[in-house]
N, C-alpha and C. Protein backbone atom coordinates (compact mmCIF):
# COMPACT_ATOMS: atom_id res chain seq x y z
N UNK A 1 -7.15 -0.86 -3.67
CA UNK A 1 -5.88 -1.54 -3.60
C UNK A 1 -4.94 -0.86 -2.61
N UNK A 2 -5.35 0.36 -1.96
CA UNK A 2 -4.33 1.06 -1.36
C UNK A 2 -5.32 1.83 -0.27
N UNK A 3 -4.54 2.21 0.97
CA UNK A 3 -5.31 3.28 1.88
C UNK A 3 -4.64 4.25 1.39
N UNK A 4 -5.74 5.25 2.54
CA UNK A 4 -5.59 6.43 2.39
C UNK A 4 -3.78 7.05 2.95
N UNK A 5 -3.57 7.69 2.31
CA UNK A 5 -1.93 8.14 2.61
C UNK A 5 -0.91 7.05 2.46
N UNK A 6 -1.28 5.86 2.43
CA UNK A 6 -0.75 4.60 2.04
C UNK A 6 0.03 4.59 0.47
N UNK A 7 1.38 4.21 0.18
CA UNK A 7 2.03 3.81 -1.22
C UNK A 7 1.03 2.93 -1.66
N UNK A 8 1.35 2.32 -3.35
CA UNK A 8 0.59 1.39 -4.00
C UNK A 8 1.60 1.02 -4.06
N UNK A 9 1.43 -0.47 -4.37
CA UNK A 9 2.35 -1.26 -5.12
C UNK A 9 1.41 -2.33 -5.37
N UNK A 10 0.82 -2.61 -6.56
CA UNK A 10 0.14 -3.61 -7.41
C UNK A 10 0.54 -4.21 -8.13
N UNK A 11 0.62 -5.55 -8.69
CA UNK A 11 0.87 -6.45 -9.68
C UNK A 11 -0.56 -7.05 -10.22
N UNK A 12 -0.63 -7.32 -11.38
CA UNK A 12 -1.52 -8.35 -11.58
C UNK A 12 -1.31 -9.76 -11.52
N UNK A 13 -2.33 -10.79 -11.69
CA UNK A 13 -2.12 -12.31 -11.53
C UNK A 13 -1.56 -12.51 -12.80
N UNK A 14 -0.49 -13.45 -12.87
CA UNK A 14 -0.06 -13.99 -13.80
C UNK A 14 -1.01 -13.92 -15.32
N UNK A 15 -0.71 -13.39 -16.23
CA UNK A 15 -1.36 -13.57 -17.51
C UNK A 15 -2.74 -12.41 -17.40
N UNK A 16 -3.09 -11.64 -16.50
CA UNK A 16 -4.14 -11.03 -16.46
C UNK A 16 -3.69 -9.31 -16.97
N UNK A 17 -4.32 -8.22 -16.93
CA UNK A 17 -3.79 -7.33 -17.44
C UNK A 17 -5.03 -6.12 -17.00
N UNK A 18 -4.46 -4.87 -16.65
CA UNK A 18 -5.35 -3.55 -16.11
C UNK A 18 -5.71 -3.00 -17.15
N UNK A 19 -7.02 -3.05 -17.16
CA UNK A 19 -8.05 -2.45 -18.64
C UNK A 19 -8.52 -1.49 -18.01
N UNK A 20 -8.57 -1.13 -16.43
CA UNK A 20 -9.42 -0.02 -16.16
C UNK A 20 -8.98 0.41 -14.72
N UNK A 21 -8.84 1.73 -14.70
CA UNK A 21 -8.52 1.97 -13.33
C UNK A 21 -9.83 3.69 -12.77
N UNK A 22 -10.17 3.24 -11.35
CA UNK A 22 -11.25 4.17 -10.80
C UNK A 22 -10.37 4.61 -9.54
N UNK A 23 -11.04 5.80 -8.83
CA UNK A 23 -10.54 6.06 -7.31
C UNK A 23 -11.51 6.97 -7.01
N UNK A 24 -11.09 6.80 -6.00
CA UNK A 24 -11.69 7.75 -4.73
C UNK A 24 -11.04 8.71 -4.27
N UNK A 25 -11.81 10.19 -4.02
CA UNK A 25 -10.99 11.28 -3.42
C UNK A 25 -11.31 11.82 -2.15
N UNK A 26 -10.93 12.03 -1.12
CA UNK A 26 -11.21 12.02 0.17
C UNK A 26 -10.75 13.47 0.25
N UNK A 27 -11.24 14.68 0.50
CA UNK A 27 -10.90 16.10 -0.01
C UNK A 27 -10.16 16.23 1.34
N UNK A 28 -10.35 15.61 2.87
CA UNK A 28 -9.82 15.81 4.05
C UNK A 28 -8.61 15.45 4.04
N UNK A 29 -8.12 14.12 3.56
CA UNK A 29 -7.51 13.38 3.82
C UNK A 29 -6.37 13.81 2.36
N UNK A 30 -6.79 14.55 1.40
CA UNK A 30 -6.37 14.85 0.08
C UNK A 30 -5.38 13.81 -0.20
N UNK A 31 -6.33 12.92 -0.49
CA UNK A 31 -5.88 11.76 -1.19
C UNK A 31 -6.88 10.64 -1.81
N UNK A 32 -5.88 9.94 -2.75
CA UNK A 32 -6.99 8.78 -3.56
C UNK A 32 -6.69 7.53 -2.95
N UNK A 33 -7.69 6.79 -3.01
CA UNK A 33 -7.87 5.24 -3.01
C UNK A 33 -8.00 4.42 -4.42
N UNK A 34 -7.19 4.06 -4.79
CA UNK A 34 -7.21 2.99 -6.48
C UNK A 34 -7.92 1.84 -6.33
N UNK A 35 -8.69 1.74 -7.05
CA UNK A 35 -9.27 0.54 -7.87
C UNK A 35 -9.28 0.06 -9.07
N UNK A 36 -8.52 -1.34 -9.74
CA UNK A 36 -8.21 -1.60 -11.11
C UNK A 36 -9.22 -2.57 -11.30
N UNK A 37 -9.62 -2.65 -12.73
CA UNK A 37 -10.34 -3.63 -12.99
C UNK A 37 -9.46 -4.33 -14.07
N UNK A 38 -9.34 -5.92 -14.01
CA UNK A 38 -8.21 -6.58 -14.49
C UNK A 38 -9.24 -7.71 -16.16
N UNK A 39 -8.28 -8.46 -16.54
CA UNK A 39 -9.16 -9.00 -17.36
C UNK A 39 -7.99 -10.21 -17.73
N UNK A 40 -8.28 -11.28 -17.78
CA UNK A 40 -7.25 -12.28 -18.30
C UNK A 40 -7.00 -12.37 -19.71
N UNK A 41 -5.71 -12.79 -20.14
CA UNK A 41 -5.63 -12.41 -21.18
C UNK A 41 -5.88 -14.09 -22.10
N UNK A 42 -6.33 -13.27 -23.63
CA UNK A 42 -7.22 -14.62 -24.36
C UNK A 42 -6.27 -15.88 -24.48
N UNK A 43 -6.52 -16.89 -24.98
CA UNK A 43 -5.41 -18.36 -24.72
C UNK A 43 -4.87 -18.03 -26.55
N UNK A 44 -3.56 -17.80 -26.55
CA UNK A 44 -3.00 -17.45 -27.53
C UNK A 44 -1.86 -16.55 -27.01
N UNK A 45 -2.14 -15.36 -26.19
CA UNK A 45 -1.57 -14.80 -25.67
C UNK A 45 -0.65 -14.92 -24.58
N UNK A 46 1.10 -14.40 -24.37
CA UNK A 46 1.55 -14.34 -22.79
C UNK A 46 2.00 -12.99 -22.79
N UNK A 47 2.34 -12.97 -21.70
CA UNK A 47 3.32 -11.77 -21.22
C UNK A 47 5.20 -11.89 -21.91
N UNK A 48 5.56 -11.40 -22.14
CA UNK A 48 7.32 -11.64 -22.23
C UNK A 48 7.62 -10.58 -21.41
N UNK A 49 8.59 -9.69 -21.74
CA UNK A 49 9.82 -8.69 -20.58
C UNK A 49 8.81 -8.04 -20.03
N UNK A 50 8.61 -7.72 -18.08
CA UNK A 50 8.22 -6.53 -17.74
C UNK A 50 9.07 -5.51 -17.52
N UNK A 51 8.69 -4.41 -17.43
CA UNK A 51 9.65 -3.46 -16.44
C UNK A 51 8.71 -2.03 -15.87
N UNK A 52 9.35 -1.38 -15.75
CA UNK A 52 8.71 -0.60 -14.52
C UNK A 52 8.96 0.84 -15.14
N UNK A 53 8.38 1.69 -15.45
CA UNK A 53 8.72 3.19 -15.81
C UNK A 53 9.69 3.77 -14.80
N UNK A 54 9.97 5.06 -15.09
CA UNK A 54 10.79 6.15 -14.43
C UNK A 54 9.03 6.42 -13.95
N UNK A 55 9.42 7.80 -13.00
CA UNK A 55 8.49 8.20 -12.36
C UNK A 55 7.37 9.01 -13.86
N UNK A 56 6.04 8.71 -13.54
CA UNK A 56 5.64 9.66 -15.09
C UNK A 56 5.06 11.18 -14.27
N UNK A 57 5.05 11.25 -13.60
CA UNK A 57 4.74 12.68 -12.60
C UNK A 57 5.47 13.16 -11.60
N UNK A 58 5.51 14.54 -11.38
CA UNK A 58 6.18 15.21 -10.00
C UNK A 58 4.89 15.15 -9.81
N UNK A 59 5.28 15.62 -8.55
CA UNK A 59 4.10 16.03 -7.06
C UNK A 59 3.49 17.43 -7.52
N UNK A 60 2.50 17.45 -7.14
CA UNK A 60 1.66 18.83 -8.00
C UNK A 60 1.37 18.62 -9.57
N UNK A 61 1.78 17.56 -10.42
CA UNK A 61 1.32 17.78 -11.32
C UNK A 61 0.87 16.82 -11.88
N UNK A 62 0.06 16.71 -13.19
CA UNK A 62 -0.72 15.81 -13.62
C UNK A 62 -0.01 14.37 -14.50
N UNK A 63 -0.71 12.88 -14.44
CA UNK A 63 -0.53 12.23 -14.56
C UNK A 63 -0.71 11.46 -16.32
N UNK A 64 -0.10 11.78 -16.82
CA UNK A 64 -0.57 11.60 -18.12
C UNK A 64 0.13 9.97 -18.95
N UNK A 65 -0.87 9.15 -18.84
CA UNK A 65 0.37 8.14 -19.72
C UNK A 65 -0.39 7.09 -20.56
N UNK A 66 0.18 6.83 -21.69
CA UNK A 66 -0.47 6.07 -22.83
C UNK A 66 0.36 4.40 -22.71
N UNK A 67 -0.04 3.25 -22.85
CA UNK A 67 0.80 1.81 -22.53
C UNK A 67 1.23 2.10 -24.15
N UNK A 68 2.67 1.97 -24.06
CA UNK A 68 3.03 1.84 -25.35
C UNK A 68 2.60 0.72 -26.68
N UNK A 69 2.51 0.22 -27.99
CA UNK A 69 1.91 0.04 -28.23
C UNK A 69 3.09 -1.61 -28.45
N UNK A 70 1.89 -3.15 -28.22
CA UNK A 70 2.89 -3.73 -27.87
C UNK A 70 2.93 -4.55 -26.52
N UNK A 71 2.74 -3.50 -25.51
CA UNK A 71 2.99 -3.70 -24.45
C UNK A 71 1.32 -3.50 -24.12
N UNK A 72 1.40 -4.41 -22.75
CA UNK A 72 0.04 -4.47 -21.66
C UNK A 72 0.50 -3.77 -20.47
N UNK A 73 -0.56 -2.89 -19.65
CA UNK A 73 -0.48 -2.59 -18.30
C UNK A 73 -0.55 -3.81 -17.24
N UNK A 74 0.77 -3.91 -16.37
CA UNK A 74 0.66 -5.57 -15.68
C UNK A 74 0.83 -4.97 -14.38
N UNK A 75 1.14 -3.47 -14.08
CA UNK A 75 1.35 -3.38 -12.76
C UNK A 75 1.33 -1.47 -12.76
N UNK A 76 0.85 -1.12 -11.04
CA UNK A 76 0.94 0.31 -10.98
C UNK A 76 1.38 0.58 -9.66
N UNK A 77 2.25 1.50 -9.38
CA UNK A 77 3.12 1.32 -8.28
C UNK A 77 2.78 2.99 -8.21
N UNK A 78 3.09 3.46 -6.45
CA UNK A 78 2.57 5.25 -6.30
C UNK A 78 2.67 5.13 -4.84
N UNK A 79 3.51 6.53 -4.44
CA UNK A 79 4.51 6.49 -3.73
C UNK A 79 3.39 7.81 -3.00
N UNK A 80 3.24 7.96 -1.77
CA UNK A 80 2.62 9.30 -1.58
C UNK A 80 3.49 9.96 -0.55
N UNK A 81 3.51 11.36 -0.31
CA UNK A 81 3.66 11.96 0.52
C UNK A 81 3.23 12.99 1.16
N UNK A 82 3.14 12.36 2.13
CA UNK A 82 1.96 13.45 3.39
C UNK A 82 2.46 15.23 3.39
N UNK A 83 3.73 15.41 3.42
CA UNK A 83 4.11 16.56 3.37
C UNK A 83 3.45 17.49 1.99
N UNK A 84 3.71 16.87 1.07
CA UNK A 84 3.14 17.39 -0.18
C UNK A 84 1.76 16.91 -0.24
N UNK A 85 1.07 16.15 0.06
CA UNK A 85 -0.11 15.77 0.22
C UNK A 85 -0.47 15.70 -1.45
N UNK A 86 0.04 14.73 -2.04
CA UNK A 86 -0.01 14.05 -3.41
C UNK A 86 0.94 12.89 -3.27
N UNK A 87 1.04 12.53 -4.95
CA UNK A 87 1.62 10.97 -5.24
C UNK A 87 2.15 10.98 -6.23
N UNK A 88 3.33 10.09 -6.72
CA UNK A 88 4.18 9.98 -7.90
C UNK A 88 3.99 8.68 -8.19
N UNK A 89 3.87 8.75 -9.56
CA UNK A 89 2.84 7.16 -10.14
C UNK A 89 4.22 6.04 -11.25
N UNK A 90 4.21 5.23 -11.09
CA UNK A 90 5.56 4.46 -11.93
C UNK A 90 4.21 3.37 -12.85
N UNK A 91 4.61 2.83 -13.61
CA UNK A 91 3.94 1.62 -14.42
C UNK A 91 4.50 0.73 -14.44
N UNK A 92 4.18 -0.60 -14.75
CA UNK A 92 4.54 -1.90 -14.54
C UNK A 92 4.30 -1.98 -16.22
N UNK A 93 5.10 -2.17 -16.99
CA UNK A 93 4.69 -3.21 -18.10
C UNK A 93 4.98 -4.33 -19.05
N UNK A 94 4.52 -5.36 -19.98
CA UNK A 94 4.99 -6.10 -20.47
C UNK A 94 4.66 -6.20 -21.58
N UNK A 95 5.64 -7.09 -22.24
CA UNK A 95 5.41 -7.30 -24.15
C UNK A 95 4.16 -8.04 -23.96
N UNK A 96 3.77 -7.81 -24.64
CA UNK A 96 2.60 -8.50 -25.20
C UNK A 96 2.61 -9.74 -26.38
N UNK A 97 2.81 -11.05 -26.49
CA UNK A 97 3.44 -11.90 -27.48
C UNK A 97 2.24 -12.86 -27.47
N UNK A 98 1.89 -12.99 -29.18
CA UNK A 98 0.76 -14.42 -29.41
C UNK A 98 1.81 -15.30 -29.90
N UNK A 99 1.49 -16.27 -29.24
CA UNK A 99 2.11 -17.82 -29.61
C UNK A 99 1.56 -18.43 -30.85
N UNK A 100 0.66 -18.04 -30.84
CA UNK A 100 -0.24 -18.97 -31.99
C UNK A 100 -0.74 -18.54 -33.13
């Protein structure tokens, strides 16, 4: 979803939701490439409020984050910088609401 030294900024498709995320590490380039794997969500289900985290990492340190419970992962946003040669990661998320 992103080059190398390149920001992210991802959304998912309407009603779909990130069940899985992989990357790539390029040890030269010291940096990742993201890949999400998405999944639509079952017919019963929508999205209601998104919003977007505060940053969940500084630069140099590790990325730790649980989707609150409730809520779906709908988006992942990551900001890099070449000087520091790392990335600061934000989340996208939404309520999770069955209609039915």
């Amino acid at each position: 979803m992103n080059a190398f030294s390149e920001d992210l900024h991802y959304l998912t498709p309407f009603e779909w939701v990130i069940t899985g995320v992989s990357s790539t590490f390029d040890s030269r380039l010291e940096d990742r490439r993201f890949k999400f794997r998405v999944c639509q969500l079952q017919f019963g289900y929508m999205f209601g409020r998104s919003e977007t985290t505060a940053y969940l990492n500084d630069y140099d340190a590790r990325l730790d984050y649980t989707v609150p419970e409730g809520k779906v992962l709908t988006g992942w946003k990551s900001v890099h910088d070449n000087y520091r040669e790392d990335r600061r990661h934000k989340m996208v998320v939404s309520d999770l609401i069955q209609f039915i």
